[in-house]
Protein backbone atom coordinates (compact mmCIF):
# COMPACT_ATOMS: atom_id res chain seq x y z
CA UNK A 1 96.17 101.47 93.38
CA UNK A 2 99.24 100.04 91.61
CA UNK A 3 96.42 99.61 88.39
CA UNK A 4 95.12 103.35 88.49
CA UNK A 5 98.68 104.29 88.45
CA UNK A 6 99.75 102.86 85.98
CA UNK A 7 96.97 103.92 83.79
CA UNK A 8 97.85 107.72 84.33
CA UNK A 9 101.56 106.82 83.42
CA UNK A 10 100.43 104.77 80.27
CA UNK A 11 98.61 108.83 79.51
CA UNK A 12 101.54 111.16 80.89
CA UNK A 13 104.28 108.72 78.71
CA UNK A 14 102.11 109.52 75.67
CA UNK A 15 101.86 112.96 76.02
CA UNK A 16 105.27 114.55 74.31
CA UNK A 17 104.68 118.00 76.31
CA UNK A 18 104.46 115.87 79.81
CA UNK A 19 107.82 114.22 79.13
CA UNK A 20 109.49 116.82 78.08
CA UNK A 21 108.33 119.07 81.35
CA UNK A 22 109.09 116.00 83.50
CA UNK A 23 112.45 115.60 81.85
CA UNK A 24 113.27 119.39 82.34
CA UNK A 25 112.03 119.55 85.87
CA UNK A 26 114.54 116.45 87.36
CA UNK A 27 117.01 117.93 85.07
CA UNK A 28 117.11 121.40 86.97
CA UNK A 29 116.78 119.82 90.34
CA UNK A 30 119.84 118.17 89.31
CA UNK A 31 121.27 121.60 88.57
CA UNK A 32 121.66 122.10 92.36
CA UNK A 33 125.02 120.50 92.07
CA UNK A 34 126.14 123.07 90.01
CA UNK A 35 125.42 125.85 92.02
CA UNK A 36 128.92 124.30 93.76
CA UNK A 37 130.96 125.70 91.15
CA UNK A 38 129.39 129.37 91.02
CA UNK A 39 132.39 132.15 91.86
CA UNK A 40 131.83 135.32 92.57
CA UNK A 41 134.43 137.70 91.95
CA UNK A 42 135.80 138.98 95.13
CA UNK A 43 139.41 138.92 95.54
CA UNK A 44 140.87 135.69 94.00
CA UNK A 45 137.35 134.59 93.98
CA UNK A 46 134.64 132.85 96.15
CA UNK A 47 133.44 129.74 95.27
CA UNK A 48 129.57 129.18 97.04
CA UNK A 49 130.59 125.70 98.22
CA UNK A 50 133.19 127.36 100.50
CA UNK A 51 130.69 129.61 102.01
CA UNK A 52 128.63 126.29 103.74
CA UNK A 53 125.64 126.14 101.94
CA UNK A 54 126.35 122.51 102.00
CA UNK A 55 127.50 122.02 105.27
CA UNK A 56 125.17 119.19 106.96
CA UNK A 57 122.55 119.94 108.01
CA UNK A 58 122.24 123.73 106.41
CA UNK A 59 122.24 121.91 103.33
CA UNK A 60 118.94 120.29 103.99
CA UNK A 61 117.48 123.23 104.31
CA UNK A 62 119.22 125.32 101.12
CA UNK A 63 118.30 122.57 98.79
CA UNK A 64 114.58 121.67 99.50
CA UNK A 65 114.02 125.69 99.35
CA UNK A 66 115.91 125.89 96.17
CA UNK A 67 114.33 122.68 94.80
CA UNK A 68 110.92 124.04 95.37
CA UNK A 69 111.50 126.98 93.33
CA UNK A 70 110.78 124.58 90.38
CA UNK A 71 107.87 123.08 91.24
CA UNK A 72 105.73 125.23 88.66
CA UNK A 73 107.26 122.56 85.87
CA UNK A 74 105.18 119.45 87.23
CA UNK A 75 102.40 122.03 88.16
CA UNK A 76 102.26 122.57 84.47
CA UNK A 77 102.15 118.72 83.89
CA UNK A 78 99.55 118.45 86.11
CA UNK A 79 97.10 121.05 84.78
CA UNK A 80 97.83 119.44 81.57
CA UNK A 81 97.34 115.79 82.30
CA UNK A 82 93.58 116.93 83.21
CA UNK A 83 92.91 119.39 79.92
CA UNK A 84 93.92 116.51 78.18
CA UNK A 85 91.75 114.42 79.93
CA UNK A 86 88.70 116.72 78.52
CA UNK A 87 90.02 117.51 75.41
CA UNK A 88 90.73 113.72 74.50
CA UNK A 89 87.46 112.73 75.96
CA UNK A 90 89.42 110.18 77.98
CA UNK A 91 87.88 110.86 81.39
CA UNK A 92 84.52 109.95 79.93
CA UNK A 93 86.20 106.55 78.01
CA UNK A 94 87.91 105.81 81.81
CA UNK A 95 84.31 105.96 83.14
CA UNK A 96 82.41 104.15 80.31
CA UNK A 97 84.41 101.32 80.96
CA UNK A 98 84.33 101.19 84.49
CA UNK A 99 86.30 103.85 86.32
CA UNK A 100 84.26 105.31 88.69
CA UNK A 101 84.65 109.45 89.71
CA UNK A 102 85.76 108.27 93.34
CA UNK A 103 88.90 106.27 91.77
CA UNK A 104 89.68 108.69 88.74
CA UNK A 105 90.30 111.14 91.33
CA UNK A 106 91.95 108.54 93.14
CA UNK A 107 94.58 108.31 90.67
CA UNK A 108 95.01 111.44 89.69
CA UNK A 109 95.94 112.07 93.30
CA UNK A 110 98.22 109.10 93.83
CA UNK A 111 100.15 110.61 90.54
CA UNK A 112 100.19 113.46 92.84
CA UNK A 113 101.77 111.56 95.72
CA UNK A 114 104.50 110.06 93.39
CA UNK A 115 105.39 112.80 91.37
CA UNK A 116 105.96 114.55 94.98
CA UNK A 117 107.52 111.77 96.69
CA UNK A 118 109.78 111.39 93.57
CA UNK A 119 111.06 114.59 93.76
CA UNK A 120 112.16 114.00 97.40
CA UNK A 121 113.77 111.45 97.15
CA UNK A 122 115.60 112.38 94.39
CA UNK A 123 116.68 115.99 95.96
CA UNK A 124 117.40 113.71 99.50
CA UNK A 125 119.59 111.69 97.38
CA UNK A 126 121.17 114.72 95.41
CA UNK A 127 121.69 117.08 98.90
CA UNK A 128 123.24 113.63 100.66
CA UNK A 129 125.86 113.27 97.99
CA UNK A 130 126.52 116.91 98.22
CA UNK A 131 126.79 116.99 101.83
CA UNK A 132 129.59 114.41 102.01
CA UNK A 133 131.71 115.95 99.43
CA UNK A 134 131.58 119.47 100.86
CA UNK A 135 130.68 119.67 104.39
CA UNK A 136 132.81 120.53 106.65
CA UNK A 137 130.91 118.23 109.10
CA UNK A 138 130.13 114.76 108.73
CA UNK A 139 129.55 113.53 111.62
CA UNK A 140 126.09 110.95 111.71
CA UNK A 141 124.13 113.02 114.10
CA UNK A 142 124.83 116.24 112.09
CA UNK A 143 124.26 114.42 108.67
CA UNK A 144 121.01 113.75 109.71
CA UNK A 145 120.05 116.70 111.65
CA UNK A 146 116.73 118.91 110.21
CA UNK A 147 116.13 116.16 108.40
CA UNK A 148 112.04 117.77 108.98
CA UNK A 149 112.80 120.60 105.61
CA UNK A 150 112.63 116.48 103.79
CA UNK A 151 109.35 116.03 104.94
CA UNK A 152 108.59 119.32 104.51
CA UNK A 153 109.25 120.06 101.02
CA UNK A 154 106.66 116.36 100.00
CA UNK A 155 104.05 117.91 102.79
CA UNK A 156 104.52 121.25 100.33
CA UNK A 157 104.79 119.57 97.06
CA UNK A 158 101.35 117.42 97.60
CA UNK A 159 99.78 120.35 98.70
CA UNK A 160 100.76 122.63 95.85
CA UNK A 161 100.46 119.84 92.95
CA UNK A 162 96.39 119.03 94.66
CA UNK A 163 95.79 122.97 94.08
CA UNK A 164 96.84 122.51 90.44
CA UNK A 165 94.61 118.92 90.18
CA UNK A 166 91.95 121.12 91.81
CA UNK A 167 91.88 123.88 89.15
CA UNK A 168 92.45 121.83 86.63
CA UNK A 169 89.29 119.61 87.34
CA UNK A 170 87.87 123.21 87.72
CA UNK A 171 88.61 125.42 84.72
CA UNK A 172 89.56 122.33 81.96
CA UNK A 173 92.13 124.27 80.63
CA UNK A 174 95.54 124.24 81.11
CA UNK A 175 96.54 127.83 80.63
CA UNK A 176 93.20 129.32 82.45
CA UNK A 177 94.24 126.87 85.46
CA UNK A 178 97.63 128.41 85.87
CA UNK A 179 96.59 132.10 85.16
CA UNK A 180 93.60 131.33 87.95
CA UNK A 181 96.56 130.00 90.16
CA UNK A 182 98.23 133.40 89.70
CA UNK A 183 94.75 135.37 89.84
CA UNK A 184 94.86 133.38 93.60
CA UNK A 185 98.09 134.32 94.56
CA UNK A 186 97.22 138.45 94.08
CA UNK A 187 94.03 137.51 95.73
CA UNK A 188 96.07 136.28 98.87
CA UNK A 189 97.75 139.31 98.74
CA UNK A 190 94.88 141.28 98.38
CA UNK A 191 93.35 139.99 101.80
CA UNK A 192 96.57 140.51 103.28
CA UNK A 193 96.47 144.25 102.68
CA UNK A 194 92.66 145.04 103.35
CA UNK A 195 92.84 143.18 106.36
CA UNK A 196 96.16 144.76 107.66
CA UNK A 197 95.19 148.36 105.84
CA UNK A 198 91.19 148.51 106.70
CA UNK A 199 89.94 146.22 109.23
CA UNK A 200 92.81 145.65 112.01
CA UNK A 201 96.38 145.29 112.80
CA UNK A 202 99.02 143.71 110.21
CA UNK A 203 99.83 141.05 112.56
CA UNK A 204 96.17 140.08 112.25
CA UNK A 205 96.34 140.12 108.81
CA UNK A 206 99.42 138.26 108.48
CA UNK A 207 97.93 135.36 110.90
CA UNK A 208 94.98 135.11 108.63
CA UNK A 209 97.10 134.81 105.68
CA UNK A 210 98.90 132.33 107.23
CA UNK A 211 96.02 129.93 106.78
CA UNK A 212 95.61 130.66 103.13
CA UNK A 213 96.80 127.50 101.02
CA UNK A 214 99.69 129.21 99.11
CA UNK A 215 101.17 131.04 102.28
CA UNK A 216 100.87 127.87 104.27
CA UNK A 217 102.82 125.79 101.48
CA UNK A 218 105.41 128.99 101.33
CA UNK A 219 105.38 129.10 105.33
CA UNK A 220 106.72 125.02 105.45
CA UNK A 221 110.55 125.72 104.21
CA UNK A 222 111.56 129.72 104.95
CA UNK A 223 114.38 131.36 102.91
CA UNK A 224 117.18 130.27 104.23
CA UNK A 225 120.06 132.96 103.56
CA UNK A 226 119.89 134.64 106.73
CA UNK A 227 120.47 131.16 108.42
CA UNK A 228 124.06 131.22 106.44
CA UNK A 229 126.80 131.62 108.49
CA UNK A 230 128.48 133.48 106.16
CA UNK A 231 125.18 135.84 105.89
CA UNK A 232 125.50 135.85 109.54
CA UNK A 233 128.95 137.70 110.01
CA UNK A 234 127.85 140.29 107.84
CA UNK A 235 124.96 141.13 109.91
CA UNK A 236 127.10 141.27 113.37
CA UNK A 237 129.56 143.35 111.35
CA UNK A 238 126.98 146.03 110.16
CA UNK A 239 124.88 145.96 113.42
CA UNK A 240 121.35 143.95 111.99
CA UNK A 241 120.02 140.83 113.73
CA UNK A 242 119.58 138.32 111.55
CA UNK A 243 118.20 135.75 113.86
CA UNK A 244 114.58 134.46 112.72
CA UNK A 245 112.47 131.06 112.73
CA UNK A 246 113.31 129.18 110.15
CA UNK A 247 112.54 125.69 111.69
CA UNK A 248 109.33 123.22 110.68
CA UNK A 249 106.55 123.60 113.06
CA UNK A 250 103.65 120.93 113.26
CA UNK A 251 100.96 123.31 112.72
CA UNK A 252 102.34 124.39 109.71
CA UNK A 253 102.06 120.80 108.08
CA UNK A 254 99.21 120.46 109.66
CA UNK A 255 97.10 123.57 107.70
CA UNK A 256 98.73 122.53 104.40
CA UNK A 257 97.43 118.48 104.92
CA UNK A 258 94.10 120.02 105.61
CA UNK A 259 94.24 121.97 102.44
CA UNK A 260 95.31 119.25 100.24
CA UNK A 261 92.26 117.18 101.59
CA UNK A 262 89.84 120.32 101.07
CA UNK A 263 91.14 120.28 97.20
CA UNK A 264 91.19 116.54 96.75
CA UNK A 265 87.76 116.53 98.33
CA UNK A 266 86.37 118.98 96.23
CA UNK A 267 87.74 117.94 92.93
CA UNK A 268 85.45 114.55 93.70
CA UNK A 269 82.80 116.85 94.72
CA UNK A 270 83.04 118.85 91.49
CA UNK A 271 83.72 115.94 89.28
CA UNK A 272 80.74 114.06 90.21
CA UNK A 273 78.26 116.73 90.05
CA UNK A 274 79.80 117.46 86.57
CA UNK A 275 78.03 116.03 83.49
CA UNK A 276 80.67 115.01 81.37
């Protein structure tokens, strides 16, 4: 394993366009931080650190939902890495001398794993050091409370980065892969509305969409404003109920694994039928 990785980072350090999207993607997540010194203009001002959004273990849940906002930027490296790998004619070279379809796939997908456990860590490490300068709490069992929106954000970021290694084993080009990853969102959509419009309730049609693969990734880490206790207030004050589900559930992990093994699966499929 640690050979077929490093053969993808030998290709993804040689691409200029990969290292600048990788670059630019851990440099935003580290833009988090600065979300601390935002003020909005009421009064003498409000600074967003004062309102909790780092208080443990809110925080755990703010910053994975921000961080995933940004997850298009490795998508884009992704999609790339394989276009390259047909416009280079590299995939055939990796097989001519030896690489078989079961373990280029292989390593495409563990580059999957790392770029996703990568970004974990990192925003784990980023939302820790946050936590302990602005929390109000800091106690060990609320530090590490919810601790699940961490797991949840790698479940979602494998899932969503084997959709991109999917179409772009699929379609060969970069820019058709993203636009078909758009095309698949309004599809989503689509069967949301025919199904709640034409054919039954929109509760049925809202539990069918929660088993497509983009919903399900979106489903694992819920916007978290409402959850805000600041957001909270505001609701008692005007008369709205605010309260929701915002936690993790099993089943939810659960449909996006199978999904990422569905794509994985069927990139090997599709590869090894292919004549390349």
């Amino acid at each position: 394993m640690i050979r077929l990785l490093q053969i993808e980072f030998i290709k993804l350090f040689n691409s200029r366009v990969s290292k600048v999207l990788i670059i630019a993607y851990f440099g935003l997540l580290s833009c988090i931080s600065l979300i601390s010194v935002i003020r909005f203009p009421f009064g003498e001002g409000i600074l967003l650190a004062e309102m909790g959004i780092f208080n443990f273990p809110y925080i755990w849940h703010f910053n994975t939902w921000v961080a995933a906002l940004f997850k298009l930027f490795l998508a884009i490296v992704i999609v790339s890495m394989m276009a390259n790998e047909y416009s280079n004619k590299t995939i055939k070279q990796n097989l001519i001398d030896g690489l078989s379809k079961k373990e280029f796939v292989l390593s495409k997908f563990i580059t999957v794993i790392c770029f996703a456990a990568i970004s974990t860590i990192f925003v784990f490490v980023i939302s820790l050091i946050l936590g302990l300068v602005y929390s109000n709490y800091t106690e060990a069992s609320i530090i590490f409370r919810d601790l699940e929106f961490i797991l949840a954000f790698f479940v979602k970021l494998v899932g969503f980065f084997s959709f991109c290694l999917f179409l772009g084993i699929l379609v060969k080009r970069s820019a058709f892969a993203l636009g078909f990853l758009i095309l698949w969102l309004i599809f989503e959509q689509l069967i949301y509305v025919l199904i709640g419009w034409k054919i039954a309730t929109w509760e049925t049609a809202q539990t069918v969409k929660n088993f497509m693969p983009l919903e399900a990734m979106q489903n694992l880490i819920n916007e978290p404003g409402r959850r805000l206790d600041a957001i909270k207030t505001i609701g008692n004050q005007i008369g709205s109920d605010f309260t929701y589900d915002y936690a993790v559930h099993w089943y939810e992990i659960a449909i996006v694994l199978v999904w990422t093994s569905i794509f994985i699966y069927l990139s090997y499929r599709l590869l090894k039928k292919r004549d390349l």
